[in-house]
C-alpha atoms as a PDB file:
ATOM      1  CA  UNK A   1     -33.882   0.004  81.401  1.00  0.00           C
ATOM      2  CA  UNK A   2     -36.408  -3.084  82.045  1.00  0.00           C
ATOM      3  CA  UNK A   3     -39.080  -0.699  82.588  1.00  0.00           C
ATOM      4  CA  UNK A   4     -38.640   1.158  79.394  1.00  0.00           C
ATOM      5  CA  UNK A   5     -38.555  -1.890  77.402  1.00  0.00           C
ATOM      6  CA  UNK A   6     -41.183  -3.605  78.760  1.00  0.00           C
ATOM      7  CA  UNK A   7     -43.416  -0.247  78.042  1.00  0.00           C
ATOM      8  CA  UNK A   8     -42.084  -0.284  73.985  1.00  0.00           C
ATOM      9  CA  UNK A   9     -43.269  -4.215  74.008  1.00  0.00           C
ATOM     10  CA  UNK A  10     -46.799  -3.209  75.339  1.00  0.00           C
ATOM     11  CA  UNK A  11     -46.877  -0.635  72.275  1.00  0.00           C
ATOM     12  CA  UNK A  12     -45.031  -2.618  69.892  1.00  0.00           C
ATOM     13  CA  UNK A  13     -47.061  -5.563  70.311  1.00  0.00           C
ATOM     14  CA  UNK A  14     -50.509  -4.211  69.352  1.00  0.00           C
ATOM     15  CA  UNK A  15     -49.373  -1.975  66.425  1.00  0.00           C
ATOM     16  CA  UNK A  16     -47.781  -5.069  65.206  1.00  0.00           C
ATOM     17  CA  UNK A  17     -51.398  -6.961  64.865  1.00  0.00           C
ATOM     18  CA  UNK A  18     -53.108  -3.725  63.836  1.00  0.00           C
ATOM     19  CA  UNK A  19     -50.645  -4.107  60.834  1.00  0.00           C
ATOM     20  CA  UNK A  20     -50.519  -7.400  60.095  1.00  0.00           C
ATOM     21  CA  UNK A  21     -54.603  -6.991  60.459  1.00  0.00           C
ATOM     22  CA  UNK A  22     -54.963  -4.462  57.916  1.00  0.00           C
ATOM     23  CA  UNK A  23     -51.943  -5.932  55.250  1.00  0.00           C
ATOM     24  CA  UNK A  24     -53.630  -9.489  55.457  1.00  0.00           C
ATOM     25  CA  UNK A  25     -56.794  -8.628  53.234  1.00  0.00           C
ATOM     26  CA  UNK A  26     -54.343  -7.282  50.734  1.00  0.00           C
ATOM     27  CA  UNK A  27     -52.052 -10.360  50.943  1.00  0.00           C
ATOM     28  CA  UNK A  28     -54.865 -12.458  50.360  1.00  0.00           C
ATOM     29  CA  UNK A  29     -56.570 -10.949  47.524  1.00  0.00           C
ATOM     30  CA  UNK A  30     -53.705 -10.519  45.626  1.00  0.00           C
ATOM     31  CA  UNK A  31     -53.177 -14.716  46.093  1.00  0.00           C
ATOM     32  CA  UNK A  32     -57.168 -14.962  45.323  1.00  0.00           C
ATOM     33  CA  UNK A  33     -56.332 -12.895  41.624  1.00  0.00           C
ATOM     34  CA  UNK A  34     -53.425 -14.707  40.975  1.00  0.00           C
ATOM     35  CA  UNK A  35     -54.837 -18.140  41.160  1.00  0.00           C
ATOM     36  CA  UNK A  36     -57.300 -20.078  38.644  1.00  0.00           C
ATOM     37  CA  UNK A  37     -60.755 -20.765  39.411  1.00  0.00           C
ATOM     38  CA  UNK A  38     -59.683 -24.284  39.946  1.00  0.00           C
ATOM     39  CA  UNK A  39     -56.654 -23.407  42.578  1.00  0.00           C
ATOM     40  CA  UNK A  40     -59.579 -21.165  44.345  1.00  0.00           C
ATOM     41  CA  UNK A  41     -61.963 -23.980  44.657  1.00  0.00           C
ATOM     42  CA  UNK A  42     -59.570 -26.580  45.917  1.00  0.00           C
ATOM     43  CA  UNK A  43     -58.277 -24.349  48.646  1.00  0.00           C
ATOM     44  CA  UNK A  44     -58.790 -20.610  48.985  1.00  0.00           C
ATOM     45  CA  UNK A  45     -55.734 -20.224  51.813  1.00  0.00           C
ATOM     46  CA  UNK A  46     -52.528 -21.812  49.803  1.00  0.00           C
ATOM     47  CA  UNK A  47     -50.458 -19.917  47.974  1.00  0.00           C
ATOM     48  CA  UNK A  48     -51.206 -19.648  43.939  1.00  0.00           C
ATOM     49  CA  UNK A  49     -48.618 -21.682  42.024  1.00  0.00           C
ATOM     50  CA  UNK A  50     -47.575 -19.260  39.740  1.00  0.00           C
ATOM     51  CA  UNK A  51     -48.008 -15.469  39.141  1.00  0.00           C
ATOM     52  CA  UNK A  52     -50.874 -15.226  36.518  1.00  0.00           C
ATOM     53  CA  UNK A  53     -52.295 -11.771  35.270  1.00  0.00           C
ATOM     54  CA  UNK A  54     -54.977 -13.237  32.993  1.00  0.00           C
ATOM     55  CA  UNK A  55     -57.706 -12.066  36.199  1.00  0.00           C
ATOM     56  CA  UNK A  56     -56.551  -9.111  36.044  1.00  0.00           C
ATOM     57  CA  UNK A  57     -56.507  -7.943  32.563  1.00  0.00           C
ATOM     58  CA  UNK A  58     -59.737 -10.136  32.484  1.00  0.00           C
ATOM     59  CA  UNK A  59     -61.366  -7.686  34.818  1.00  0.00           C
ATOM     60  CA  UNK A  60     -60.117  -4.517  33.127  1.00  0.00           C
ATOM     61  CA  UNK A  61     -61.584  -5.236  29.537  1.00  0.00           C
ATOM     62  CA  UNK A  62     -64.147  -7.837  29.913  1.00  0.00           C
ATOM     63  CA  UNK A  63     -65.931  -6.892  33.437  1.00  0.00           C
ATOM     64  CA  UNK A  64     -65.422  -3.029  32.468  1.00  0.00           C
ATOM     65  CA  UNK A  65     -63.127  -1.610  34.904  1.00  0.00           C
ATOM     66  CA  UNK A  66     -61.013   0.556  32.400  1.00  0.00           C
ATOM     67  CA  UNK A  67     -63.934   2.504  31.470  1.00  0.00           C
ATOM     68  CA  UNK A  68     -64.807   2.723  35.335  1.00  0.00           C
ATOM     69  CA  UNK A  69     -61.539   3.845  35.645  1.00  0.00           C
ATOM     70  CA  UNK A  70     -61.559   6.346  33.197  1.00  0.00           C
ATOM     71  CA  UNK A  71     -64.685   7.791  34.986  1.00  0.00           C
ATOM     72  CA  UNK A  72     -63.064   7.543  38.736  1.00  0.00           C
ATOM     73  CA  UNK A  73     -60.147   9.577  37.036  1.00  0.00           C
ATOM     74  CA  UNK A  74     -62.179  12.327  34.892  1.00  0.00           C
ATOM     75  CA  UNK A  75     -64.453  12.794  38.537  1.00  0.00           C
ATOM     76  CA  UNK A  76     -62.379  12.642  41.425  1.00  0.00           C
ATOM     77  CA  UNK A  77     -59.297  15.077  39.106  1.00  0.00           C
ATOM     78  CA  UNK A  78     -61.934  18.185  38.641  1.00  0.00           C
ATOM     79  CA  UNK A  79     -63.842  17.831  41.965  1.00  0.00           C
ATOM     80  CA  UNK A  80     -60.058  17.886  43.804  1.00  0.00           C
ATOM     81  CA  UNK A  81     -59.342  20.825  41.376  1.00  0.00           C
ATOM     82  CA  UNK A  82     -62.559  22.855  42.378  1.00  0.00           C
ATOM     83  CA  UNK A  83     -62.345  21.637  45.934  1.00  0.00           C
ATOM     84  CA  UNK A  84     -58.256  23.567  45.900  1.00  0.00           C
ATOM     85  CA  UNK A  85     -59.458  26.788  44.407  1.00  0.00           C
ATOM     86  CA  UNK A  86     -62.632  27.263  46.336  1.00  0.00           C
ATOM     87  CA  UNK A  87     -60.753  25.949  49.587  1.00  0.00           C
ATOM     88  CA  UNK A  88     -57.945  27.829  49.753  1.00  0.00           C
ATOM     89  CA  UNK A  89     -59.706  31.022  48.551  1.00  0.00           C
ATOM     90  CA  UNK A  90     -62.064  30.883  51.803  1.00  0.00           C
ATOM     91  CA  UNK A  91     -59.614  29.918  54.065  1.00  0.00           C
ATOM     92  CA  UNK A  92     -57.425  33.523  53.247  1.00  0.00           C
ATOM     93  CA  UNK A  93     -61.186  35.135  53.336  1.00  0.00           C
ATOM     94  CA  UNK A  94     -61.529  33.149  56.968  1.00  0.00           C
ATOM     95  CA  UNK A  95     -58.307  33.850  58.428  1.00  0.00           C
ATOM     96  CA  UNK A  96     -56.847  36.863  57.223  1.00  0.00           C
ATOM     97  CA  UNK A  97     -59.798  39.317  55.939  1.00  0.00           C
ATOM     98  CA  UNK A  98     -62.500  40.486  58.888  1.00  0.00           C
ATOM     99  CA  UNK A  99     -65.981  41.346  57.278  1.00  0.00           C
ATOM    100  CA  UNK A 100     -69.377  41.332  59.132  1.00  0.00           C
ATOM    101  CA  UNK A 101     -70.699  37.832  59.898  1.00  0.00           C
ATOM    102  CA  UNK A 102     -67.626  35.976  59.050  1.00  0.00           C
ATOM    103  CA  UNK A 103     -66.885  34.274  62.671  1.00  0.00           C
ATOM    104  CA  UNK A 104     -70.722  33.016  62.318  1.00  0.00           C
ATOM    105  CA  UNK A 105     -70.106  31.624  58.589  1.00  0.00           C
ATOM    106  CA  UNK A 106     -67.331  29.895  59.718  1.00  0.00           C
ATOM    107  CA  UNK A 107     -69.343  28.393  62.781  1.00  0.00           C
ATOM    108  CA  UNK A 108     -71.647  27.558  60.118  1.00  0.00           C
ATOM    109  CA  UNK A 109     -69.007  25.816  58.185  1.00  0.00           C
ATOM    110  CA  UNK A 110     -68.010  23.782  60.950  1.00  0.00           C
ATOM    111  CA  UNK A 111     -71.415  22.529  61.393  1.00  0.00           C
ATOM    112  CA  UNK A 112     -71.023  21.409  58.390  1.00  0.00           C
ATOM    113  CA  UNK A 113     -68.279  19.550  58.946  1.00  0.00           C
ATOM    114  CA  UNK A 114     -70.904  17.344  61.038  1.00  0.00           C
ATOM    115  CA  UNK A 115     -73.716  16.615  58.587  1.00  0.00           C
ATOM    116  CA  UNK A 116     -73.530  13.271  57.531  1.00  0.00           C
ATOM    117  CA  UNK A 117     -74.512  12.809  53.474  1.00  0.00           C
ATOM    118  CA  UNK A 118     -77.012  10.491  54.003  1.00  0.00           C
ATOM    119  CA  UNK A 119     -79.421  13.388  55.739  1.00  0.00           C
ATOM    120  CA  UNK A 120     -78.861  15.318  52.969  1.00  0.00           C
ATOM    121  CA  UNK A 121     -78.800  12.484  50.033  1.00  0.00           C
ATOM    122  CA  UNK A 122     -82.679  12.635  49.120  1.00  0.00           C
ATOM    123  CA  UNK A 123     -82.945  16.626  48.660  1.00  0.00           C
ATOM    124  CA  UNK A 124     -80.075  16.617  46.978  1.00  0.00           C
ATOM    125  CA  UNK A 125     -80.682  13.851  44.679  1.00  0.00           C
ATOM    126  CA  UNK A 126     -83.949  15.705  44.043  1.00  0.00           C
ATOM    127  CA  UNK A 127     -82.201  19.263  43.446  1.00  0.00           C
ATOM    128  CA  UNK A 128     -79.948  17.497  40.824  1.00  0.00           C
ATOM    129  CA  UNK A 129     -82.388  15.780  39.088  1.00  0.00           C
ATOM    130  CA  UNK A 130     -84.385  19.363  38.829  1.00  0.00           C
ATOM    131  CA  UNK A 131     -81.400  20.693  36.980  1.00  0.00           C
ATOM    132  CA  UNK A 132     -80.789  17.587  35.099  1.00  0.00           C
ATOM    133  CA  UNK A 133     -77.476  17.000  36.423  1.00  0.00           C
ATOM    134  CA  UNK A 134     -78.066  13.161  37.820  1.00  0.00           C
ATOM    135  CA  UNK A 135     -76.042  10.714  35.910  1.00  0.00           C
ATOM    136  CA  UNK A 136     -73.644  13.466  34.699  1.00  0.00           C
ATOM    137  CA  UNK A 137     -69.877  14.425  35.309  1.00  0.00           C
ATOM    138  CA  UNK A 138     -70.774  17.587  36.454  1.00  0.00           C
ATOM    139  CA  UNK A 139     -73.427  16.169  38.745  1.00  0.00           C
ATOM    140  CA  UNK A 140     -71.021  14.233  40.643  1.00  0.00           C
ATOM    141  CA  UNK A 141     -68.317  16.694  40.539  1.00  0.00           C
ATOM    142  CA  UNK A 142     -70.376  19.412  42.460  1.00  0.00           C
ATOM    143  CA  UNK A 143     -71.911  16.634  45.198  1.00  0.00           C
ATOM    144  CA  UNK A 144     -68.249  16.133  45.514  1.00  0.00           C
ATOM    145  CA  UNK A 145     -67.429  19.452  46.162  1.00  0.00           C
ATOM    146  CA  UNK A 146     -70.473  20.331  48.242  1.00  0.00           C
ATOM    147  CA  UNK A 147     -69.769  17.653  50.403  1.00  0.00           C
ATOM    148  CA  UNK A 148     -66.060  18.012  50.939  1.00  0.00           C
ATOM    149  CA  UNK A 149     -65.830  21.325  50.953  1.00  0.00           C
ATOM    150  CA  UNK A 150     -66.523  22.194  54.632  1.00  0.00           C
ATOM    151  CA  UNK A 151     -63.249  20.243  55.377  1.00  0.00           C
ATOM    152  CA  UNK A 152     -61.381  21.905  52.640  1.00  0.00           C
ATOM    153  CA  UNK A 153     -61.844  25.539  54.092  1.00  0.00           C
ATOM    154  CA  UNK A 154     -61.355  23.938  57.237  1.00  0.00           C
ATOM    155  CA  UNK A 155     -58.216  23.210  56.866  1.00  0.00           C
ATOM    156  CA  UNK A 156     -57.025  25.705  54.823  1.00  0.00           C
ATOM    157  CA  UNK A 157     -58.171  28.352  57.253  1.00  0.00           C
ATOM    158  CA  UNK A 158     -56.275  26.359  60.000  1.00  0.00           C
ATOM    159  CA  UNK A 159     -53.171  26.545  58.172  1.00  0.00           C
ATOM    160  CA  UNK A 160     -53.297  30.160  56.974  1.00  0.00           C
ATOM    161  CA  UNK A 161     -54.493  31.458  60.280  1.00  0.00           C
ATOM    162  CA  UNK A 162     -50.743  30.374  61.140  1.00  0.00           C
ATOM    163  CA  UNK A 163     -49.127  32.926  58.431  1.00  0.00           C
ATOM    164  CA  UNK A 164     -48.131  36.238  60.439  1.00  0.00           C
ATOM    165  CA  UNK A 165     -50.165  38.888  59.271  1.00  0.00           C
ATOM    166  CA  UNK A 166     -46.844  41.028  58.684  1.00  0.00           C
ATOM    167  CA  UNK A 167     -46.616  39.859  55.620  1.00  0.00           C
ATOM    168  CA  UNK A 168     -50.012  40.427  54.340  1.00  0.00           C
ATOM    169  CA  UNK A 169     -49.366  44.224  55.323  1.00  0.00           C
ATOM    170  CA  UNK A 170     -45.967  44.211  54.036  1.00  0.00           C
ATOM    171  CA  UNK A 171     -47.396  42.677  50.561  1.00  0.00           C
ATOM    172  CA  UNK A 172     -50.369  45.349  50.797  1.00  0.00           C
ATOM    173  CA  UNK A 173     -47.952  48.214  51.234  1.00  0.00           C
ATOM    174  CA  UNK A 174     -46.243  46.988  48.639  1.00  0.00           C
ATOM    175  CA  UNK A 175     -49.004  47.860  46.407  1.00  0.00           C
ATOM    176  CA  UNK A 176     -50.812  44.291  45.729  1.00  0.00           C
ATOM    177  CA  UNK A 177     -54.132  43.979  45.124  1.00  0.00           C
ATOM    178  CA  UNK A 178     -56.134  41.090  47.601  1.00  0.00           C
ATOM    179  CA  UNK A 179     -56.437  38.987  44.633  1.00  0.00           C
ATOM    180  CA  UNK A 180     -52.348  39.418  44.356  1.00  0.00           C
ATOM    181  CA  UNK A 181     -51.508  38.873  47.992  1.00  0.00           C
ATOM    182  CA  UNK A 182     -53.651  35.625  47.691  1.00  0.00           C
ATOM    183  CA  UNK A 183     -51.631  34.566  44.715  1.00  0.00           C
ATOM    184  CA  UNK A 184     -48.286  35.633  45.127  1.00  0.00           C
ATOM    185  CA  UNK A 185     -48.394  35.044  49.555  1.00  0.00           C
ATOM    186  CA  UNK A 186     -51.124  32.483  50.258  1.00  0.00           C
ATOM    187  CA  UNK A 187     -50.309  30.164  47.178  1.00  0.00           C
ATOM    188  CA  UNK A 188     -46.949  29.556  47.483  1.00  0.00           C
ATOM    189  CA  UNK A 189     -46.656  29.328  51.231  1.00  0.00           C
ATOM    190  CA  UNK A 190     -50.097  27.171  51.587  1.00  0.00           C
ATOM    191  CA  UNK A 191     -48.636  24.733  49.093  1.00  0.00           C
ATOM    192  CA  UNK A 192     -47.773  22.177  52.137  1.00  0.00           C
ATOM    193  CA  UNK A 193     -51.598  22.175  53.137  1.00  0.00           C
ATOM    194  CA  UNK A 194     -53.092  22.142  50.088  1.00  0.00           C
ATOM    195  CA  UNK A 195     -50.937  18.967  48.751  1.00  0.00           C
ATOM    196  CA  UNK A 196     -52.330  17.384  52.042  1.00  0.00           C
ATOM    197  CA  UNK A 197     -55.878  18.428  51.876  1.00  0.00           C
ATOM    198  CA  UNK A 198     -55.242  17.498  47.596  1.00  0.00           C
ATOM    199  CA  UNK A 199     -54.639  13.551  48.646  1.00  0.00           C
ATOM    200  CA  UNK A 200     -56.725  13.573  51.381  1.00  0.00           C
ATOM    201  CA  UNK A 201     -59.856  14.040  49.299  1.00  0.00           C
ATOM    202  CA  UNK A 202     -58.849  12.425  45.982  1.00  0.00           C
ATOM    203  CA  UNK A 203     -58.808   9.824  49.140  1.00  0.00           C
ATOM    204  CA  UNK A 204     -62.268  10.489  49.527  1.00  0.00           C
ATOM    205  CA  UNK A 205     -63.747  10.985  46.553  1.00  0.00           C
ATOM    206  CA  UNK A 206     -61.820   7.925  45.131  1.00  0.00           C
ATOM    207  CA  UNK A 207     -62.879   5.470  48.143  1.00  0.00           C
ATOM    208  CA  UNK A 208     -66.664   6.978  47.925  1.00  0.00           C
ATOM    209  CA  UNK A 209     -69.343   4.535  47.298  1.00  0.00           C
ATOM    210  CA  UNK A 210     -72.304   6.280  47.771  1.00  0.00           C
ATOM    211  CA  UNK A 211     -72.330   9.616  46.784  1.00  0.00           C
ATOM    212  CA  UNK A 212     -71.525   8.160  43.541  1.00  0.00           C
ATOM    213  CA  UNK A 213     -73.868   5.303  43.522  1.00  0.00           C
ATOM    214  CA  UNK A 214     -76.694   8.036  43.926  1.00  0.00           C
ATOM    215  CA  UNK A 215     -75.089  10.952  41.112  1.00  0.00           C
ATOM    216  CA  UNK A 216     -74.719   8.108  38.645  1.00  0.00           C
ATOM    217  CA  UNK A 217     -76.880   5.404  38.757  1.00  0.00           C
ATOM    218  CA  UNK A 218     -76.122   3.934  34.970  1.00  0.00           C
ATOM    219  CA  UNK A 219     -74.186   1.237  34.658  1.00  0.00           C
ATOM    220  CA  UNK A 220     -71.775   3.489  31.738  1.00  0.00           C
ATOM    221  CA  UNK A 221     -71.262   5.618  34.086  1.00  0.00           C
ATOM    222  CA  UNK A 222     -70.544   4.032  37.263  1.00  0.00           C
ATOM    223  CA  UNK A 223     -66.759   5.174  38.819  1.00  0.00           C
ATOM    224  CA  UNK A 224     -64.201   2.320  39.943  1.00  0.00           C
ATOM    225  CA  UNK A 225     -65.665   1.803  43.402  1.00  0.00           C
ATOM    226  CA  UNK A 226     -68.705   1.375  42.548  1.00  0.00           C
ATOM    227  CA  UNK A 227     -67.931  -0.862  39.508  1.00  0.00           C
ATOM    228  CA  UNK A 228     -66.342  -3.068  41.998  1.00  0.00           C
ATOM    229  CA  UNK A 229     -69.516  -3.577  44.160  1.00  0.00           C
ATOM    230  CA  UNK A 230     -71.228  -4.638  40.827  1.00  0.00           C
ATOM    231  CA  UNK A 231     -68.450  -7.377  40.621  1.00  0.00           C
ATOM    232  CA  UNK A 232     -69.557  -9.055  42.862  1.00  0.00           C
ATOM    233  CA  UNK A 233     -72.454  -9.805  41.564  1.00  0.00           C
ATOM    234  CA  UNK A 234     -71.439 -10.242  38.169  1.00  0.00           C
ATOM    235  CA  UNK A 235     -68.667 -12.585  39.047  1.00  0.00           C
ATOM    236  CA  UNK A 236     -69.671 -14.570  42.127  1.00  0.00           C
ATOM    237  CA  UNK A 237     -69.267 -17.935  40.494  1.00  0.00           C
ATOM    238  CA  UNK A 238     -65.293 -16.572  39.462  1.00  0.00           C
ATOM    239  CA  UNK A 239     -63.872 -15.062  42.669  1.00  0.00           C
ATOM    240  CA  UNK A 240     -60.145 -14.743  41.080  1.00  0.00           C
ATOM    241  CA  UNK A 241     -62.163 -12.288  38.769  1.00  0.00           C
ATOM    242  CA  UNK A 242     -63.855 -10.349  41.584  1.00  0.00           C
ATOM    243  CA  UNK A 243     -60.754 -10.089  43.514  1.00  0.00           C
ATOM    244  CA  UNK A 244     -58.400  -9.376  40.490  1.00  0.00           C
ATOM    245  CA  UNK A 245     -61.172  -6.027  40.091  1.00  0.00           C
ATOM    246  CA  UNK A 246     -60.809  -5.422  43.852  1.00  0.00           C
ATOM    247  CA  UNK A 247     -56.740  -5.020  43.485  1.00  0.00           C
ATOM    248  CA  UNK A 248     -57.202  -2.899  40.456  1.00  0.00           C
ATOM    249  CA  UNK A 249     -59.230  -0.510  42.226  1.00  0.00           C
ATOM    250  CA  UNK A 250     -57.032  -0.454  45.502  1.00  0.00           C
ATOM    251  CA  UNK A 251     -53.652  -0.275  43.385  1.00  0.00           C
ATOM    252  CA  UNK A 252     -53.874   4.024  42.798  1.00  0.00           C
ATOM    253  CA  UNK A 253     -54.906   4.133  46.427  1.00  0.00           C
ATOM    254  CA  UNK A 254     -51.978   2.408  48.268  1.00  0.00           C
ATOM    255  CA  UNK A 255     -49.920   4.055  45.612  1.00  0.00           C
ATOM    256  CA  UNK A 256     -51.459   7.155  46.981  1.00  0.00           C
ATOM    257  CA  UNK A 257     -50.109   6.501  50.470  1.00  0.00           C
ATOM    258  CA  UNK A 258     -47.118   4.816  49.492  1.00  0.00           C
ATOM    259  CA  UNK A 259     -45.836   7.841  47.970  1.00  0.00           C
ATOM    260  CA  UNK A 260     -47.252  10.774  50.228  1.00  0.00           C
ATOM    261  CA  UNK A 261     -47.208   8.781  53.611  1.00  0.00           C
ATOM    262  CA  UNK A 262     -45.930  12.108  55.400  1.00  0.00           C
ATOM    263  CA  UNK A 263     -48.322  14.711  53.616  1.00  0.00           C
ATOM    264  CA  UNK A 264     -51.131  12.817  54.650  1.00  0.00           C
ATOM    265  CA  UNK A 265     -50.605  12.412  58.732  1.00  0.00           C
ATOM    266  CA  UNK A 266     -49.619  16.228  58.176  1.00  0.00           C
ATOM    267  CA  UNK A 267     -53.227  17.088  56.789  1.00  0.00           C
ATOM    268  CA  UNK A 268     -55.003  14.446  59.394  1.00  0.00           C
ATOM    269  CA  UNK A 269     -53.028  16.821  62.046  1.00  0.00           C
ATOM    270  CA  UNK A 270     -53.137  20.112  60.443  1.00  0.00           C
ATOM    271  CA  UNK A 271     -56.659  20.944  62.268  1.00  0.00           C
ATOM    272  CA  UNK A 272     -55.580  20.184  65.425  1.00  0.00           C
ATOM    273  CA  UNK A 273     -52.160  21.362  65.918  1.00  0.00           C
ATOM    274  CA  UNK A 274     -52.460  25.226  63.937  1.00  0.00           C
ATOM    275  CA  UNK A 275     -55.152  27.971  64.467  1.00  0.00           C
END
């Protein structure tokens, strides 16, 4: 059918330069951090001559990014953990248990959903420095959770709201407590969702620049992200450098989607398809 192929062309055609669009800075930073300072100089474009790591094990002990690393991973693991239990424990509470008020805190929760972080950056800066908690794992770890949170029980409430209530009953009649429905029910059959909504924000809270920038403003204690922005700086007379730092920090992230391409277009999707 000419008509039918012509149509697949017309859709083809543009996802084909949306891809090659978003692989191309990868391509070419990977060339940039294999080449010498030299090779960069003489022509940024050509491919590097040879594969050389010396960039990027330059960048991981001598411009820091282990120890940012370290940080990233100490931050972004508890604030994912938190963000699971808390989630997931308000989403049963929002879908499956009726108390007074709870359709207008989960109206409020939505709104929430809408608040941008740089309206509510400078009184929250200010409340963490009040309880001494700026430039501290636990600082960042709760900013992390306050802020993603809203989208956590968001989706977790989407997702249980799809679990017939049958089974609650049948698990309450069979003598479980609501702490043992939500362990023994929710738990296991939420685990889909909550591996989605787990990479989605270790997404976010690895990829976050600002939030972090803000929590922990020493240079000890800055998290991968942010240690790359410094690069730049640091290293703007040795671009193979900056760019070897910029593929260390992106290599857990595309291994991220690499690996859990499917759980993540199910957690972009959960909202809109269930509850």
């Amino acid at each position: 059918m000419p008509g039918v192929r012509a149509g697949r062309w017309l859709i083809a055609i543009p996802m084909a330069v949306l891809a090659l669009a978003t692989i191309y800075p990868l391509v070419f930073t990977t060339n940039v951090a294999m080449k010498t300072r030299h090779e960069y100089i003489l022509d940024r474009f050509s491919p590097t001559s040879a594969l050389r790591w010396e960039n990027v094990a330059s960048a991981w002990s001598n411009a820091g990014m282990a120890g940012y690393f370290v940080n990233s991973l100490i931050v972004v693991s508890c604030a994912v953990a938190l963000l699971l239990l808390f989630g997931s424990m308000a989403g049963f509470a929002m879908s499956k248990l009726r108390f007074r008020g709870s359709r207008i805190l989960f109206l409020g929760i939505l709104a929430a959903l809408f608040i941008p972080f740089q309206v509510i950056m400078v009184p929250l800066a200010r409340t963490m420095a009040d309880a001494g908690l700026i430039d501290t794992y636990p600082g960042l770890i709760l900013a992390y959770v306050a802020q993603f949170l809203p989208f956590t029980i968001f989706l977790m409430t989407s997702f249980y709201s799809g679990i017939p209530d049958e089974i609650i009953d049948a698990a309450r009649i069979d003598g479980n407590t609501l702490y043992g429905v939500y362990r023994r029910i929710m738990i296991p059959m939420g685990t889909p969702a909550l591996l989605s909504v787990g990479i989605l924000n270790t997404l976010f809270c690895w990829n976050d620049v600002l939030i972090s920038l803000v929590m922990m403003p020493s240079a000890e204690n800055r998290t991968l992200m942010v240690g790359v922005t410094a690069l730049r700086g640091q290293y703007s007379d040795n671009i193979p450098t900056f760019a070897a730092g910029v593929l260390i920090a992106a290599l857990p992230v595309l291994l991220i989607y690499l690996f859990f391409q499917r759980q993540i277009a199910d957690g972009i999707t959960a909202g809109a398809t269930k509850g």
